[in-house]
Every structure is written in structure tokens, then in C-alpha cells.
PDB file of N, CA and C in Angstrom:
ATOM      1  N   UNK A   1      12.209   9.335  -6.497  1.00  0.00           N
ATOM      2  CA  UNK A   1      11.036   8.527  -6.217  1.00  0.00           C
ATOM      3  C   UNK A   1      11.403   7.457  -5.188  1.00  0.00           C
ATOM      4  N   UNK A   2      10.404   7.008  -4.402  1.00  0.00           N
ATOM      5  CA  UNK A   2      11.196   6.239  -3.249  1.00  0.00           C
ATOM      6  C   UNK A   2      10.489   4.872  -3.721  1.00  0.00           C
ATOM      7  N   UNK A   3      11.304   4.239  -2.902  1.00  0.00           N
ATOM      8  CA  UNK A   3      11.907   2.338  -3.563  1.00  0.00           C
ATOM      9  C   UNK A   3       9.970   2.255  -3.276  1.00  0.00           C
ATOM     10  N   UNK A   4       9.851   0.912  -3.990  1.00  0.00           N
ATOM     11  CA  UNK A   4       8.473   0.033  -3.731  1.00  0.00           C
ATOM     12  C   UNK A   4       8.211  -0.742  -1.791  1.00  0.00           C
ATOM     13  N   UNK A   5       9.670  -0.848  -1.018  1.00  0.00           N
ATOM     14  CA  UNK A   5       9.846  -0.943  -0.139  1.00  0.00           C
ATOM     15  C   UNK A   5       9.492   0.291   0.994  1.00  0.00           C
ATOM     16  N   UNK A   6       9.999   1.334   0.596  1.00  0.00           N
ATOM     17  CA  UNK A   6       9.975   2.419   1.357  1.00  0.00           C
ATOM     18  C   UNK A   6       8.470   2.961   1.104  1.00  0.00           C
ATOM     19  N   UNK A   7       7.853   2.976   0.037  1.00  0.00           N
ATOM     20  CA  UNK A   7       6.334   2.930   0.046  1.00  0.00           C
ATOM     21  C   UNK A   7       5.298   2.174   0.858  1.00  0.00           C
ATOM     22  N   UNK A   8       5.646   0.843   0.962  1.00  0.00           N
ATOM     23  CA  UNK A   8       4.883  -0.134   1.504  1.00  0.00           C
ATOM     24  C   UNK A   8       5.352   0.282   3.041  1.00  0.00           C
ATOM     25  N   UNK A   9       6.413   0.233   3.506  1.00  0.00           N
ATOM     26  CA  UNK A   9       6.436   0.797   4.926  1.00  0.00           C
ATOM     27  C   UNK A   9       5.355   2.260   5.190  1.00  0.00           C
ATOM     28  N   UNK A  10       5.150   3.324   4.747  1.00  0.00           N
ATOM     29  CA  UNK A  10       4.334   4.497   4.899  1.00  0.00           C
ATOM     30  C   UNK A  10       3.124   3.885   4.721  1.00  0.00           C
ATOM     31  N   UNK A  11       2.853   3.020   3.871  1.00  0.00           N
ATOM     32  CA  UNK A  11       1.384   2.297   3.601  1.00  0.00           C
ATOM     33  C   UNK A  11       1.194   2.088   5.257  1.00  0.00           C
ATOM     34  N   UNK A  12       1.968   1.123   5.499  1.00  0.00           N
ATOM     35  CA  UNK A  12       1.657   0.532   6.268  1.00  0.00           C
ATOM     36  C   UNK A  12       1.320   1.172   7.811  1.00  0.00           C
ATOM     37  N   UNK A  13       2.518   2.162   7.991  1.00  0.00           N
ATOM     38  CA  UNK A  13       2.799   2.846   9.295  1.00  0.00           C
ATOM     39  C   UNK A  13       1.062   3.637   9.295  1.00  0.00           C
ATOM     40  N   UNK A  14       0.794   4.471   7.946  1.00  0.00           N
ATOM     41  CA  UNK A  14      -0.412   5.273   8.377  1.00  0.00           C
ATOM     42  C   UNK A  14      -1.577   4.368   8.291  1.00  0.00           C
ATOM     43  N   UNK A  15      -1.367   3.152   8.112  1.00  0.00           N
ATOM     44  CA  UNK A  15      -3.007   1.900   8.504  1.00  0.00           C
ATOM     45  C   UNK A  15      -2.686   1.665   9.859  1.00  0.00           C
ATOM     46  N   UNK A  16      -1.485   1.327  10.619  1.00  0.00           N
ATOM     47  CA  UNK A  16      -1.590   1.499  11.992  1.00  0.00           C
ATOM     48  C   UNK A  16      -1.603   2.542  12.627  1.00  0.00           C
ATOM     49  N   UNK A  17      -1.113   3.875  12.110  1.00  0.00           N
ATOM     50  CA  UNK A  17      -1.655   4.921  12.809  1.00  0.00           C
ATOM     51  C   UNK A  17      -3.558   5.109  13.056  1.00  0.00           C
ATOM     52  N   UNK A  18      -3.900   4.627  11.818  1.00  0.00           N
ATOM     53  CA  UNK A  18      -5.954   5.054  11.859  1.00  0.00           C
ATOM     54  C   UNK A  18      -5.927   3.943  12.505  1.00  0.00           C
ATOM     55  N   UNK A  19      -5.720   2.890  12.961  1.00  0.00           N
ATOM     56  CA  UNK A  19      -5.926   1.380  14.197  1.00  0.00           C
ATOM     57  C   UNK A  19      -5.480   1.750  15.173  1.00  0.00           C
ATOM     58  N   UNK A  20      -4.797   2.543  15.463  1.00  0.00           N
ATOM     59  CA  UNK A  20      -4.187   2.739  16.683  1.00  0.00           C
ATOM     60  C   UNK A  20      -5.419   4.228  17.224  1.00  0.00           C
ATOM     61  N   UNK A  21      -5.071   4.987  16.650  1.00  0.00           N
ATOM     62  CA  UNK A  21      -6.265   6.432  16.516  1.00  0.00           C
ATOM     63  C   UNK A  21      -6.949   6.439  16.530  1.00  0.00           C
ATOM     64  N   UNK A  22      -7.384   7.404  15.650  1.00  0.00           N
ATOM     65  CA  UNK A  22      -8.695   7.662  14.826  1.00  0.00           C
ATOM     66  C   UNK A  22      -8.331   8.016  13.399  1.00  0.00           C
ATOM     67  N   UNK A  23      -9.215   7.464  12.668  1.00  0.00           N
ATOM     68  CA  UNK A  23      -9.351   8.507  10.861  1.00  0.00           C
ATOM     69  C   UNK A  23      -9.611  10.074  10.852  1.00  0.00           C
ATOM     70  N   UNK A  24     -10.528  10.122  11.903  1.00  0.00           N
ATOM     71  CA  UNK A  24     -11.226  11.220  11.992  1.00  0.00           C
ATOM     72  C   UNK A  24     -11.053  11.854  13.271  1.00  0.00           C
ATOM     73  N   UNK A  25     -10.599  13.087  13.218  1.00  0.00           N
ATOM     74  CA  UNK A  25     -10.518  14.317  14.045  1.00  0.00           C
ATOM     75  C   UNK A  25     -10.473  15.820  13.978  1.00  0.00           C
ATOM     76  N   UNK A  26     -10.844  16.385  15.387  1.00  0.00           N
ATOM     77  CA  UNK A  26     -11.263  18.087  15.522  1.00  0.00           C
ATOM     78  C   UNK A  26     -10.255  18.540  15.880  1.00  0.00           C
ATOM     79  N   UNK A  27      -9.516  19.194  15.119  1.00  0.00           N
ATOM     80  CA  UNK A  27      -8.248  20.106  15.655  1.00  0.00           C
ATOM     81  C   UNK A  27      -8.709  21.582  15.749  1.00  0.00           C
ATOM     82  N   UNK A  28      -9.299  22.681  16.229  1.00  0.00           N
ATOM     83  CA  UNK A  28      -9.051  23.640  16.777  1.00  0.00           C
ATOM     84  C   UNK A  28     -10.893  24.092  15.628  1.00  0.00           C
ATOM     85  N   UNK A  29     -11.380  23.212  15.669  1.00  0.00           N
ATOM     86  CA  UNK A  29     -12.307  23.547  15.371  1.00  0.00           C
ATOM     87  C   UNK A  29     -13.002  22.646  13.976  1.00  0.00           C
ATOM     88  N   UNK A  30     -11.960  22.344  13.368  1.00  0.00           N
ATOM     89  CA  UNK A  30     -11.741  21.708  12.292  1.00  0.00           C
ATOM     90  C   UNK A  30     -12.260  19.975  12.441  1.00  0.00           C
ATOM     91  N   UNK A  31     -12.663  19.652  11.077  1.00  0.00           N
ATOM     92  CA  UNK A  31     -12.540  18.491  11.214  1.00  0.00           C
ATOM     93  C   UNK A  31     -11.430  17.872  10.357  1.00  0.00           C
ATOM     94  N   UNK A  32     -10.555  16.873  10.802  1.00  0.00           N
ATOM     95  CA  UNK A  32      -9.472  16.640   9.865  1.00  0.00           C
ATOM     96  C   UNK A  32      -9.594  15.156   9.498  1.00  0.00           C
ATOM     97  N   UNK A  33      -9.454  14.521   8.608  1.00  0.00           N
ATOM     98  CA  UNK A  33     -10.151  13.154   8.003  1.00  0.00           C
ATOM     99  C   UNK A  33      -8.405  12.661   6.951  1.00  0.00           C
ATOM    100  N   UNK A  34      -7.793  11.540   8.000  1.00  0.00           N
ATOM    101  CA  UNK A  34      -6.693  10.741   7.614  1.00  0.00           C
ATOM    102  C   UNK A  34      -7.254  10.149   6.283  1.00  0.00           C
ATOM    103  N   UNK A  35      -6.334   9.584   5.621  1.00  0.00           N
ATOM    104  CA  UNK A  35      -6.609   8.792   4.621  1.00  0.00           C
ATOM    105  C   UNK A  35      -7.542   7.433   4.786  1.00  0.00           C
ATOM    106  N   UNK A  36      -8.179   7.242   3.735  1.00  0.00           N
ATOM    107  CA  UNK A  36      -9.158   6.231   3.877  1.00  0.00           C
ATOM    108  C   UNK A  36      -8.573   4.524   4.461  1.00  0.00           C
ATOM    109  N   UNK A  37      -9.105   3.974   5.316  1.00  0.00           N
ATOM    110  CA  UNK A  37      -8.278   2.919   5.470  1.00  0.00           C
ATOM    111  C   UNK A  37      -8.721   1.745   4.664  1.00  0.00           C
ATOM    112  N   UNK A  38      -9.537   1.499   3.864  1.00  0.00           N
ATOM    113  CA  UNK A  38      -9.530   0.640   2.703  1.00  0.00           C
ATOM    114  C   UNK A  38      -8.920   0.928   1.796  1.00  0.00           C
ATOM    115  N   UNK A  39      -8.988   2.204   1.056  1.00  0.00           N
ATOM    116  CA  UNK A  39      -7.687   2.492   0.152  1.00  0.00           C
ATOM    117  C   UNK A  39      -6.516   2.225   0.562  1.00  0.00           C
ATOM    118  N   UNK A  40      -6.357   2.736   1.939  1.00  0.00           N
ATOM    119  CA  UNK A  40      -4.838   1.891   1.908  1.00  0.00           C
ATOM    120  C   UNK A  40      -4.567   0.676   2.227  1.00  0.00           C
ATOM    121  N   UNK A  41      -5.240  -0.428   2.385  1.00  0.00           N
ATOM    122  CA  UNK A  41      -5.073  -1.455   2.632  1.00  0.00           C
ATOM    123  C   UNK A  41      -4.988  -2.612   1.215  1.00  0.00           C
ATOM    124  N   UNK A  42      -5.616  -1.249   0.147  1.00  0.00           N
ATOM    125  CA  UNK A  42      -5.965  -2.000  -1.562  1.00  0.00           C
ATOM    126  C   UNK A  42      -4.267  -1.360  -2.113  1.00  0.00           C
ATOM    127  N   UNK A  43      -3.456  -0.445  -1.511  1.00  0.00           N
ATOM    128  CA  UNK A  43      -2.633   0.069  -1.699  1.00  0.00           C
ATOM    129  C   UNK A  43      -1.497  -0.898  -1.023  1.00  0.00           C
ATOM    130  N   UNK A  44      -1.061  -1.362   0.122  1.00  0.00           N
ATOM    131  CA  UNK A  44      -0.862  -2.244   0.343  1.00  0.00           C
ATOM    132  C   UNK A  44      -0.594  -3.485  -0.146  1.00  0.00           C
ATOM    133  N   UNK A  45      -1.791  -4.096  -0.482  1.00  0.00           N
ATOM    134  CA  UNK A  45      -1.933  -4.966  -1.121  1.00  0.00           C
ATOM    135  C   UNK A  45      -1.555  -4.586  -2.641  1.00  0.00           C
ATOM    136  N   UNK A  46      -1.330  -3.870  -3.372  1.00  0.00           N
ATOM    137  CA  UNK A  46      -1.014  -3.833  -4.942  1.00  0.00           C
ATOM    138  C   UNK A  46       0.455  -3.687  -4.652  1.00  0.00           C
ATOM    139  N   UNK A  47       1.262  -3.171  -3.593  1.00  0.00           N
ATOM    140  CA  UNK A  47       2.365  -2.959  -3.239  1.00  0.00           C
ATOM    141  C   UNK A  47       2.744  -4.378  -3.249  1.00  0.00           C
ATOM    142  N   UNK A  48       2.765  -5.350  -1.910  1.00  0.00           N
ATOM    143  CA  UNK A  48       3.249  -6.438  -1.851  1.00  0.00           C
ATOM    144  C   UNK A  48       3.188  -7.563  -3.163  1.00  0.00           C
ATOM    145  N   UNK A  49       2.487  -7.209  -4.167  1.00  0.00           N
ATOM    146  CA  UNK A  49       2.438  -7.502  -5.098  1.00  0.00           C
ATOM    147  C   UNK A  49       3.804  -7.362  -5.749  1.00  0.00           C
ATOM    148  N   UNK A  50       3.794  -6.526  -6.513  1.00  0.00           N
ATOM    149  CA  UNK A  50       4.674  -5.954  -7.025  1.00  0.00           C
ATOM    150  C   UNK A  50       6.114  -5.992  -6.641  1.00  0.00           C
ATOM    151  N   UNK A  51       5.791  -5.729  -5.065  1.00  0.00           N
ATOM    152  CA  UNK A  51       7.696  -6.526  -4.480  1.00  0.00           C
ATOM    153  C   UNK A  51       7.763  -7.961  -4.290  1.00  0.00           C
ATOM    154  N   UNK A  52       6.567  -8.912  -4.698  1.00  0.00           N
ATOM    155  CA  UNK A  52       6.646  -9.958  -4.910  1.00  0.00           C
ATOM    156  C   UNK A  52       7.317 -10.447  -6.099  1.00  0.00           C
ATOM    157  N   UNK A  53       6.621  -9.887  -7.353  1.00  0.00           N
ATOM    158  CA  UNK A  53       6.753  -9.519  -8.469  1.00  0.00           C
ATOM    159  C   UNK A  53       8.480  -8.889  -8.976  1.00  0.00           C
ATOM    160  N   UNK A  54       8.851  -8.161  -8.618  1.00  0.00           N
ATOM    161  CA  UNK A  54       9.916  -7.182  -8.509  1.00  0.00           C
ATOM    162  C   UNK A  54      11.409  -8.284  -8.171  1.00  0.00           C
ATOM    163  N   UNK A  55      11.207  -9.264  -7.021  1.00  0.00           N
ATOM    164  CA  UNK A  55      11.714 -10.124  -6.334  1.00  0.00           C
ATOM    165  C   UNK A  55      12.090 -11.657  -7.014  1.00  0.00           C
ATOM    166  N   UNK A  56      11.027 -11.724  -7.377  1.00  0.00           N
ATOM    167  CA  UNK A  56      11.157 -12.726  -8.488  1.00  0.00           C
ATOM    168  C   UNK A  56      12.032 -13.087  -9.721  1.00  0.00           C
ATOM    169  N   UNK A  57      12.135 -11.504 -10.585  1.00  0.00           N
ATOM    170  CA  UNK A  57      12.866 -11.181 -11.711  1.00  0.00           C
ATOM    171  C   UNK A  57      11.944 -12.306 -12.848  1.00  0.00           C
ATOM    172  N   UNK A  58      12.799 -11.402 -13.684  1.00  0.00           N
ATOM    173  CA  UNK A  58      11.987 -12.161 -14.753  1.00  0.00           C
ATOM    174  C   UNK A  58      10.334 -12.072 -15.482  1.00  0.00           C
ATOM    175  N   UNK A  59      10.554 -12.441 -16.765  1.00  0.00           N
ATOM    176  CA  UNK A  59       9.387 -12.667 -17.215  1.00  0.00           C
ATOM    177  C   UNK A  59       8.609 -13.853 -17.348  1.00  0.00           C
ATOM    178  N   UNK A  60       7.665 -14.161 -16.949  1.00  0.00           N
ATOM    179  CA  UNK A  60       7.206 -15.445 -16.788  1.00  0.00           C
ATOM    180  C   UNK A  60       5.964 -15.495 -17.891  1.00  0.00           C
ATOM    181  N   UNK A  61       6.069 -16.633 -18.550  1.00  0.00           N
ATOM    182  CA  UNK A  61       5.119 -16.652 -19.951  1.00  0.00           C
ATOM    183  C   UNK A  61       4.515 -18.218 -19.123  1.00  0.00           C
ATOM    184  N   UNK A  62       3.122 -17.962 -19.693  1.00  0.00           N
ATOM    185  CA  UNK A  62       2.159 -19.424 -19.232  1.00  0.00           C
ATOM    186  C   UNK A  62       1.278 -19.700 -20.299  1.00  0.00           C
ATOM    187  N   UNK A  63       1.074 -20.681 -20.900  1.00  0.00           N
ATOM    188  CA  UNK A  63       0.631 -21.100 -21.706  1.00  0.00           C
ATOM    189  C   UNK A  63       0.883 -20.890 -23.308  1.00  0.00           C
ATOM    190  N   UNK A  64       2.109 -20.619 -23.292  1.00  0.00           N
ATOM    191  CA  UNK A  64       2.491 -20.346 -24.631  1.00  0.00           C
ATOM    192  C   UNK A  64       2.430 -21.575 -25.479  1.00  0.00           C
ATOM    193  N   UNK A  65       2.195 -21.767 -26.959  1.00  0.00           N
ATOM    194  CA  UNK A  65       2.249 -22.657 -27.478  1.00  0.00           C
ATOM    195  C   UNK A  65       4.132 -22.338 -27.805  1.00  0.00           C
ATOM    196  N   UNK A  66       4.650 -23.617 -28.488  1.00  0.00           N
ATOM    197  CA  UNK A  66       5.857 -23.945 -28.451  1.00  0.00           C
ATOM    198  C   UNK A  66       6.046 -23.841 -29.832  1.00  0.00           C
ATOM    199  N   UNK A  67       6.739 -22.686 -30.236  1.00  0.00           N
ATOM    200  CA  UNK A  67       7.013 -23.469 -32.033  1.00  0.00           C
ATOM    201  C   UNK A  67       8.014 -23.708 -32.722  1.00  0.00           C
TER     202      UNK A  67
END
């Protein structure tokens, strides 16, 4: 399975590929339709999360009462 790093790079590379492109194209007759670019940008975003998260270590408790 590849790292949370090596994910977020492919996230990322195929949201600048559809910015740079197109989503949508005719290859030999065909229509061919890239991945959605809001999904990956919600993909993305749950990523940098998580290597935020990941980075941090630890469990973090908030509002616990004390006993």
C-alpha cells in the first residue's frame, strides 16, 4: 500500500493534469472522462489531514474531565 505521502502526490499531479488539460476527451472516437476534479480536491484535502494528523503523533484528548 503506498505511504499517505505518495498518495497525496498522485492526488495532486492528476488535479493539475485536469488544470492543465481537459477532464474530458475523444480518443479515436470515444469519449474518455478523467477523474472528477472536486472529488479529488475533497481527496486531497482528507489526505493533508491525516499527514497532518499522522505528523503530529499522538493522541490528543480535549475536554476530558480530570479524576
Amino acid at each position: 500500500m503506498k505511504t499517505l505521502e505518495e498518495q497525496l502526490t498522485e492526488v495532486q499531479q492528476a488535479i493539475s493534469d485536469i488544470l492543465l488539460n481537459a477532464q474530458e476527451a475523444w480518443y479515436n472516437g470515444q469519449k474518455v472522462r478523467k477523474a472528477d476534479l472536486v472529488t479529488l480536491e475533497r481527496r486531497e484535502k482528507r489526505l493533508l489531514v491525516q499527514i497532518k494528523r499522522k505528523n503530529r503523533g499522538g493522541i490528543r484528548v480535549r475536554g476530558a474531565t480530570p479524576v
